[in-house]
Protein backbone atom coordinates (compact mmCIF):
# COMPACT_ATOMS: atom_id res chain seq x y z
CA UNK A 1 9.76 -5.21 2.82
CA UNK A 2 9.30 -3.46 -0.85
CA UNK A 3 5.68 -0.66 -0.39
CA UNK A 4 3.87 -1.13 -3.43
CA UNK A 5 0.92 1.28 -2.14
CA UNK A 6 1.06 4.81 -0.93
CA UNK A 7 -1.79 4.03 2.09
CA UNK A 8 0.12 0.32 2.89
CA UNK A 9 0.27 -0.71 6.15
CA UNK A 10 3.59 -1.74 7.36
CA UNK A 11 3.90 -5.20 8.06
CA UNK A 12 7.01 -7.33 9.31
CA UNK A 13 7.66 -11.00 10.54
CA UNK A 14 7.60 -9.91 14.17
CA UNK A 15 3.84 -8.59 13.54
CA UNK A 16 3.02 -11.74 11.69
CA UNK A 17 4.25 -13.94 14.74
CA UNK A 18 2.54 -11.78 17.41
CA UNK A 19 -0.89 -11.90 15.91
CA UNK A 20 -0.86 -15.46 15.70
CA UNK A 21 0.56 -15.63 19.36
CA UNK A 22 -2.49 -13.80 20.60
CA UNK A 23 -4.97 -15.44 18.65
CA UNK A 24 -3.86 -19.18 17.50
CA UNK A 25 -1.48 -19.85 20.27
CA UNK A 26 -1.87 -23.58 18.33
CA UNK A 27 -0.01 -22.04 15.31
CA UNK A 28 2.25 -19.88 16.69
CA UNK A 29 5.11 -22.74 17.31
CA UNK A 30 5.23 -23.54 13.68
CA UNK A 31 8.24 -22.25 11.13
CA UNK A 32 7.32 -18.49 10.15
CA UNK A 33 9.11 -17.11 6.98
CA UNK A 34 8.59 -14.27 4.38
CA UNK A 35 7.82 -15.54 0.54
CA UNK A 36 10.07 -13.98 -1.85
CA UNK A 37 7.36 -13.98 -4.36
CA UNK A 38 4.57 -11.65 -2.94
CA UNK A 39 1.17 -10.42 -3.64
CA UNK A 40 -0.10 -7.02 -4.25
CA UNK A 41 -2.79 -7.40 -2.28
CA UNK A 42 -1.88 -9.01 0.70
CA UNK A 43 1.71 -9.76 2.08
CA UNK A 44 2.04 -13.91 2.60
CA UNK A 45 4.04 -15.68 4.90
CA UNK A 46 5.05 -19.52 4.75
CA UNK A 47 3.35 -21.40 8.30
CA UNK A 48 5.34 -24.52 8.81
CA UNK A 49 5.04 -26.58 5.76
CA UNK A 50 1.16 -27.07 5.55
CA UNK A 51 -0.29 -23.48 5.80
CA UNK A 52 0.32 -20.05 4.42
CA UNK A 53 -0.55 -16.73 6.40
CA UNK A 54 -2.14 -13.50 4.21
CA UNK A 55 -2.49 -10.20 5.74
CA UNK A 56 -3.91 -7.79 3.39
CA UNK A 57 -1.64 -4.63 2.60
CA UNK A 58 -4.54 -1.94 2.38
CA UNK A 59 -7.99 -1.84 3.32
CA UNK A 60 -9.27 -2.27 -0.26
CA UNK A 61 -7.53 -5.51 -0.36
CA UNK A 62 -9.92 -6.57 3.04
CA UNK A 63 -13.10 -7.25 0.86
CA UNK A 64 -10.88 -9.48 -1.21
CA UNK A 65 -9.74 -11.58 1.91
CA UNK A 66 -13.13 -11.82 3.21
CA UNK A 67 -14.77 -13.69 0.20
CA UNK A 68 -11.91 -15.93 0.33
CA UNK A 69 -12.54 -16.57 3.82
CA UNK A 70 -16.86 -16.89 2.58
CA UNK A 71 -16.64 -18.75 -0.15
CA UNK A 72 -13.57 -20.81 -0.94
CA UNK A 73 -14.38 -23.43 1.45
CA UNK A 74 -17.57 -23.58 -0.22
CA UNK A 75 -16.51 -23.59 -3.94
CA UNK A 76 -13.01 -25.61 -3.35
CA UNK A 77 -14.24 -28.92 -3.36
CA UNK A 78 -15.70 -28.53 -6.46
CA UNK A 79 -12.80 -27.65 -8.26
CA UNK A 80 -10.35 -29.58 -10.54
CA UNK A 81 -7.32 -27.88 -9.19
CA UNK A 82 -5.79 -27.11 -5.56
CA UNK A 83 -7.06 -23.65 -4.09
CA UNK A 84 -5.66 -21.93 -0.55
CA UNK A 85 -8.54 -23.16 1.40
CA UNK A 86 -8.68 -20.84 4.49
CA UNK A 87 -8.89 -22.50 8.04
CA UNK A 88 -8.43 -20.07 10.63
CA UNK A 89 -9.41 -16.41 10.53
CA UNK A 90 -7.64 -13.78 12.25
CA UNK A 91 -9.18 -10.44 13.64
CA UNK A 92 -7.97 -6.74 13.81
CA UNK A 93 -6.11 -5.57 16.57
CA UNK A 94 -3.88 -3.09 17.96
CA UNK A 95 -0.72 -2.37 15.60
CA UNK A 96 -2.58 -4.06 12.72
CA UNK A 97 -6.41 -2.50 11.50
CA UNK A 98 -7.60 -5.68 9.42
CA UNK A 99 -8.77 -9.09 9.29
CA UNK A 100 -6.29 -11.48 8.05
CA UNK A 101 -6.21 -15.33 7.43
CA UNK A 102 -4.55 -19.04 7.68
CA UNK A 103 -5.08 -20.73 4.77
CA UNK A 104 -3.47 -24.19 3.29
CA UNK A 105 -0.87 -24.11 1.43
CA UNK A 106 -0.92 -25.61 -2.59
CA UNK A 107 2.07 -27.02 -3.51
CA UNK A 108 4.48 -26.31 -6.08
CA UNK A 109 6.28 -23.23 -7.38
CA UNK A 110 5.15 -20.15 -9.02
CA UNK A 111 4.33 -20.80 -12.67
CA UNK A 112 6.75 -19.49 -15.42
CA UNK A 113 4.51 -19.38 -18.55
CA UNK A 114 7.93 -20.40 -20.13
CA UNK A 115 8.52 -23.66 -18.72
CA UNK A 116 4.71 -24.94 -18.33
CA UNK A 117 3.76 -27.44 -21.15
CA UNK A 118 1.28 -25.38 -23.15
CA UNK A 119 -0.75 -28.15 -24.14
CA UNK A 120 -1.40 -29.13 -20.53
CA UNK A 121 -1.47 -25.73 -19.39
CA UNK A 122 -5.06 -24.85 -22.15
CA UNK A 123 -6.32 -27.90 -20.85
CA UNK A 124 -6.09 -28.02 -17.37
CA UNK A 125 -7.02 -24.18 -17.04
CA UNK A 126 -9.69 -24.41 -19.46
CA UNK A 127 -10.84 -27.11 -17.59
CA UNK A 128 -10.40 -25.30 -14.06
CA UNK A 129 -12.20 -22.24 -15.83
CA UNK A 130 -15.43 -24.54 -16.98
CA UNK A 131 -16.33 -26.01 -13.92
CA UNK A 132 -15.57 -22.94 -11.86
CA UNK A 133 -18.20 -21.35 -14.15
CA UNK A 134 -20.64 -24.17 -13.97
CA UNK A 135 -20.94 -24.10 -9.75
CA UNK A 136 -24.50 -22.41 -8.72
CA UNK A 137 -24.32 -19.36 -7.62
CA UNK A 138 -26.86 -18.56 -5.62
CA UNK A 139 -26.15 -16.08 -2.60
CA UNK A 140 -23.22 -15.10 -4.43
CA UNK A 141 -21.48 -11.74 -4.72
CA UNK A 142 -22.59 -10.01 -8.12
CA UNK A 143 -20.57 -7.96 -10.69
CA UNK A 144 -22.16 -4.37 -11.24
CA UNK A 145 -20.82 -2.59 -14.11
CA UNK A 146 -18.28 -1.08 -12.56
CA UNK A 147 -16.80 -4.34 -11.57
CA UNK A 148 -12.94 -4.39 -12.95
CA UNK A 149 -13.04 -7.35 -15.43
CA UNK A 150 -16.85 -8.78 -14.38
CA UNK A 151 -18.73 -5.53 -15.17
CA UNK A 152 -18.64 -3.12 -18.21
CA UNK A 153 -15.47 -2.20 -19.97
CA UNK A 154 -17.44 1.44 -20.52
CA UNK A 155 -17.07 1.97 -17.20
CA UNK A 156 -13.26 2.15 -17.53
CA UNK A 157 -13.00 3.83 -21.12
CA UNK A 158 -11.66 7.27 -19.07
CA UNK A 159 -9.55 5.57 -17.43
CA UNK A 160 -7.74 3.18 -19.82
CA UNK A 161 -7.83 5.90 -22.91
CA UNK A 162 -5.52 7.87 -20.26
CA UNK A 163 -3.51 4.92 -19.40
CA UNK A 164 -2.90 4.39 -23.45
CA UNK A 165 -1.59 8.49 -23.24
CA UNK A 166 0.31 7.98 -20.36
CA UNK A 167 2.63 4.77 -21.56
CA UNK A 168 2.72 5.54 -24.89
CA UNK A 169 4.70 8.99 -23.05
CA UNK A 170 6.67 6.49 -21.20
CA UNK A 171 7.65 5.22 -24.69
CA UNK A 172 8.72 8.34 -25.79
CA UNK A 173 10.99 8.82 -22.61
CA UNK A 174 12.53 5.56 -22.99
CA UNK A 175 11.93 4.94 -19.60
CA UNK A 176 10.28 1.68 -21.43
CA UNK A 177 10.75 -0.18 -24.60
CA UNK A 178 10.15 2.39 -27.39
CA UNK A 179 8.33 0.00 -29.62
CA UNK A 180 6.10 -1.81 -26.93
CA UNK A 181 2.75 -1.20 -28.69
CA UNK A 182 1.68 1.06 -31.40
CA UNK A 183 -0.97 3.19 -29.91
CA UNK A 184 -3.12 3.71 -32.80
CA UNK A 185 -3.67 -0.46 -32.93
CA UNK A 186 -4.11 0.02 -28.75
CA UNK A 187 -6.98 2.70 -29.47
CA UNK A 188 -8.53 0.67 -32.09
CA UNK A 189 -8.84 -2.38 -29.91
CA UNK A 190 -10.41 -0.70 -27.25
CA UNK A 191 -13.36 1.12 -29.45
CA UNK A 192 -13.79 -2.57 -30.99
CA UNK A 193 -14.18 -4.14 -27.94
CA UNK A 194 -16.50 -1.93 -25.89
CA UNK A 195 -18.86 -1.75 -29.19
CA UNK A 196 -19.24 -5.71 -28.45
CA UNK A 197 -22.62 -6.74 -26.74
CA UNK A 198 -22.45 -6.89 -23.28
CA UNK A 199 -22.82 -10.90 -22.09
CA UNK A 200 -26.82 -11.81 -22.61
CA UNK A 201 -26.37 -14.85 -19.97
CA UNK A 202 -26.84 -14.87 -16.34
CA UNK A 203 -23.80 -14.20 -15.12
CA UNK A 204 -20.90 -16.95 -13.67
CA UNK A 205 -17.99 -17.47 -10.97
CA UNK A 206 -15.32 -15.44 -12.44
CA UNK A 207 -11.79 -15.49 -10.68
CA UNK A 208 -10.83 -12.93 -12.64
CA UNK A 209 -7.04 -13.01 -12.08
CA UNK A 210 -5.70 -15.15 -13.76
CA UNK A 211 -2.11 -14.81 -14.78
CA UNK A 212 0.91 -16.57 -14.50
CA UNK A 213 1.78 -15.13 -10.65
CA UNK A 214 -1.80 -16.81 -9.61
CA UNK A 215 -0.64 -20.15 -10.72
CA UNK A 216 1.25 -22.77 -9.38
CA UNK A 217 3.46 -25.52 -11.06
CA UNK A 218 5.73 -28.67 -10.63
CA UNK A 219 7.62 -30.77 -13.63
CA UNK A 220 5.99 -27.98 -16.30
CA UNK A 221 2.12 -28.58 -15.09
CA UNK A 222 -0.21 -26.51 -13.88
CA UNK A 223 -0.85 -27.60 -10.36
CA UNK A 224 -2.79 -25.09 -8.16
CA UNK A 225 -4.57 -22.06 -8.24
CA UNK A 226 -4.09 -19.21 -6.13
CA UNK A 227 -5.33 -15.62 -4.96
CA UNK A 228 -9.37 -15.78 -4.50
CA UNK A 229 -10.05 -12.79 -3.26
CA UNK A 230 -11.57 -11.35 -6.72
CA UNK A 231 -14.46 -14.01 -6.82
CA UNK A 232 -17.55 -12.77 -8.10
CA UNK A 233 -20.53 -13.77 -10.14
CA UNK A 234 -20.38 -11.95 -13.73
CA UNK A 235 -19.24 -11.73 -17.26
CA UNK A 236 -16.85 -14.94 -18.19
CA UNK A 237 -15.05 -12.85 -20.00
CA UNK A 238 -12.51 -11.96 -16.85
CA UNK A 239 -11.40 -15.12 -17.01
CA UNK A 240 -11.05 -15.90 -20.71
CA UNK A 241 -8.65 -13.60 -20.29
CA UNK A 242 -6.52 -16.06 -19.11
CA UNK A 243 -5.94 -17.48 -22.92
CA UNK A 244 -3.90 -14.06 -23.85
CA UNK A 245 -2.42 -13.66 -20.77
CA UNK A 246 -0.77 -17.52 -21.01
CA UNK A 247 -1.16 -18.86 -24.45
CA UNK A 248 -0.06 -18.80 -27.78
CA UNK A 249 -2.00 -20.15 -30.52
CA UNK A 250 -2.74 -22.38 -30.89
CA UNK A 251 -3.22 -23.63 -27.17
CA UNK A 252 -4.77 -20.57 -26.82
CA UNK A 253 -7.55 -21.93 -29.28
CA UNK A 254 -7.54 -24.96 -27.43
CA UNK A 255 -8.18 -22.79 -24.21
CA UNK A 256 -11.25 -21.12 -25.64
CA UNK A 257 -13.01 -23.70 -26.77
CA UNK A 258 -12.43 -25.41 -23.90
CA UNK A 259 -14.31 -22.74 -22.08
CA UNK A 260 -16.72 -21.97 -25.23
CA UNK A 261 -15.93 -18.34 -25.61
CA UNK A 262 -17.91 -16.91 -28.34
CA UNK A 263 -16.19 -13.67 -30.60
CA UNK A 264 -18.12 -11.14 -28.27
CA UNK A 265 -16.53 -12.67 -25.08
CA UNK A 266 -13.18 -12.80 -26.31
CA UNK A 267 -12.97 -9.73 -27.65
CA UNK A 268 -14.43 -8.30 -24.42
CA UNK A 269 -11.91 -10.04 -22.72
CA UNK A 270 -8.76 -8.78 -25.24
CA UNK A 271 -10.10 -5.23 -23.80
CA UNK A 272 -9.96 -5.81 -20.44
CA UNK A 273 -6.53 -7.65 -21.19
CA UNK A 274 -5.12 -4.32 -22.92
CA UNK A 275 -6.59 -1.80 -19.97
CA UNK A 276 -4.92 -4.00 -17.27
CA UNK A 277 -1.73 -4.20 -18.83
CA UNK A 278 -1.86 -0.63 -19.18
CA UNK A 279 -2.80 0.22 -16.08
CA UNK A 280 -0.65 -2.10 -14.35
CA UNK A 281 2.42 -0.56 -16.29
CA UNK A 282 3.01 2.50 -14.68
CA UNK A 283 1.27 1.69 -11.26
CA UNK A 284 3.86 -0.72 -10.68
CA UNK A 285 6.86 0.25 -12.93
CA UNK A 286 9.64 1.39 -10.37
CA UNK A 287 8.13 -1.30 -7.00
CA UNK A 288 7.15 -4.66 -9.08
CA UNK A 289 9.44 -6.39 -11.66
CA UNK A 290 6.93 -9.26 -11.98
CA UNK A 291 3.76 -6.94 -12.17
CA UNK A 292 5.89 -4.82 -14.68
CA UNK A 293 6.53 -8.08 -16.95
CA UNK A 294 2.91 -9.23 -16.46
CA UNK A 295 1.91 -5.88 -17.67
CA UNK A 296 4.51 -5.88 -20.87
CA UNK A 297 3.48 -9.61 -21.94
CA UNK A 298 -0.46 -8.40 -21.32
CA UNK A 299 -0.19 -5.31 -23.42
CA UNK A 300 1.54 -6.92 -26.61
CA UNK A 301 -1.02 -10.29 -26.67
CA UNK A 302 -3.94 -8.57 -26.23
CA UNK A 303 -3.03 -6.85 -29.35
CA UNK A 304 -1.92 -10.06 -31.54
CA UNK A 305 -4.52 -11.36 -34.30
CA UNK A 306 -7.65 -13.22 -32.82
CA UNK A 307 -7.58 -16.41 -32.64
């Protein structure tokens, strides 16, 4: 199996079936196999046809795996759309340091932003977006500012000013396209949106992942949501990402007013789309060919004309 992290654990189908020998005995017996498409975050396994099996890769990917294990349950039913519900949790043991997790599986296959039917797509995610935002959140995890895509893009302008250096040098050595993004336009975006007002509301349930590898689909629809792990309670601007990382206007106009983004959020939300993209780029360039394409098709629509 591909590392994508230096500090990954190594984890194999033979680990997999051994923990859940030793500690759900009732699951072991089922069909165990590797999913081409993986996470970054935690490596998944296929458990019979019902179930799917996450073990996180690294230990920052634990927190991640325990809110889903917290709080899905909770916030699932509430939902418009199919979620990996957890049902069993697993524990750290000898040969593998963290907690892991048997969750149900959603049906479908992984979306291709290509062959969904726009239309559908802005309203069924807008839709999944509004009521997650709309479930109380009391006792809920809460976004500090230096919460990646819940907190405050100044947090990150160090950071994503050197990722803007560093690919726009990976331009120059071919070693991507040469005409990606014009730097000057990245730079220019990224002043505008952290001189936006931070969000005056209280804050919301922000998945705040939500591209095209999250999402499931069958016959062109948007079926199912996936990876919960970065639930938290914060600016809804994490998620309107979602309208540049899927859409086109003018679905993507359909997509924000679905969710009522005002011009603050969304260009908030076209800055954190930018600094992912660009951080994403090289993290992942030579171990991801999805992550590599997410970060590409992140980069240039953060930078088309708003909506």
């Amino acid at each position: 199996m591909d590392r994508l992290h230096r500090d990954e654990v190594p984890i194999s189908r033979a680990l997999a079936a051994r923990l859940l020998s030793e500690q759900h005995p009732d699951l072991a017996r089922l069909p165990l196999s590797l999913l081409e498409a993986q996470g970054t975050d935690n490596v998944v396994f296929r458990l019979g046809d019902d179930l799917a099996l996450r073990l996180p890769r690294t230990a920052s990917a634990v927190p991640g795996l325990l809110v889903e294990l917290d709080w899905v349950p909770r916030l699932a039913p509430e939902l418009p759309l199919p979620v990996p519900v957890p049902i069993a949790r697993g524990e750290p043991t000898e040969g593998y340091p963290f907690p892991w997790s048997v969750c149900r599986w959603v049906d479908g296959r992984p979306a291709d932003p290509t062959r969904l039917r726009p239309d559908q797509l802005a309203q069924r995610l807008g839709g999944f977006v509004g009521r997650l935002q709309s479930i109380d959140t009391t006792g809920a995890p809460v976004a500090d500012d230096g919460t990646r895509r819940a907190g405050s893009l100044t947090t990150f302008d160090d950071e994503t000013r050197g990722a803007i250096a560093e690919v726009t040098a990976l331009m120059s050595a071919r070693r991507i396209e040469s005409d990606l993004f014009d730097p000057a336009r990245a730079r220019d975006l990224w002043e505008a949106a952290l001189g936006t007002p931070a969000w005056p509301g209280d804050g919301v349930w922000v998945h705040r992942d939500l591209h095209a590898d999250n999402l499931v689909m069958a016959d062109g629809m948007l079926v199912g949501v996936l990876d919960l792990g970065g639930l938290i309670v914060g600016d809804p601007a994490g998620d309107v990402m979602a309208a540049w990382h899927l859409l086109q206007p003018p679905h993507r106009a359909t997509f924000l007013r679905i969710v009522e983004a005002d011009e603050a959020t969304q260009l908030r939300a076209r800055g954190w789309v930018l600094s992912q993209g660009l951080l994403a780029l090289p993290y992942y360039l030579d171990s991801h060919a999805g992550m590599r394409r997410m970060a590409c098709r992140a980069i240039r629509a953060a930078l088309d004309p708003p909506v």
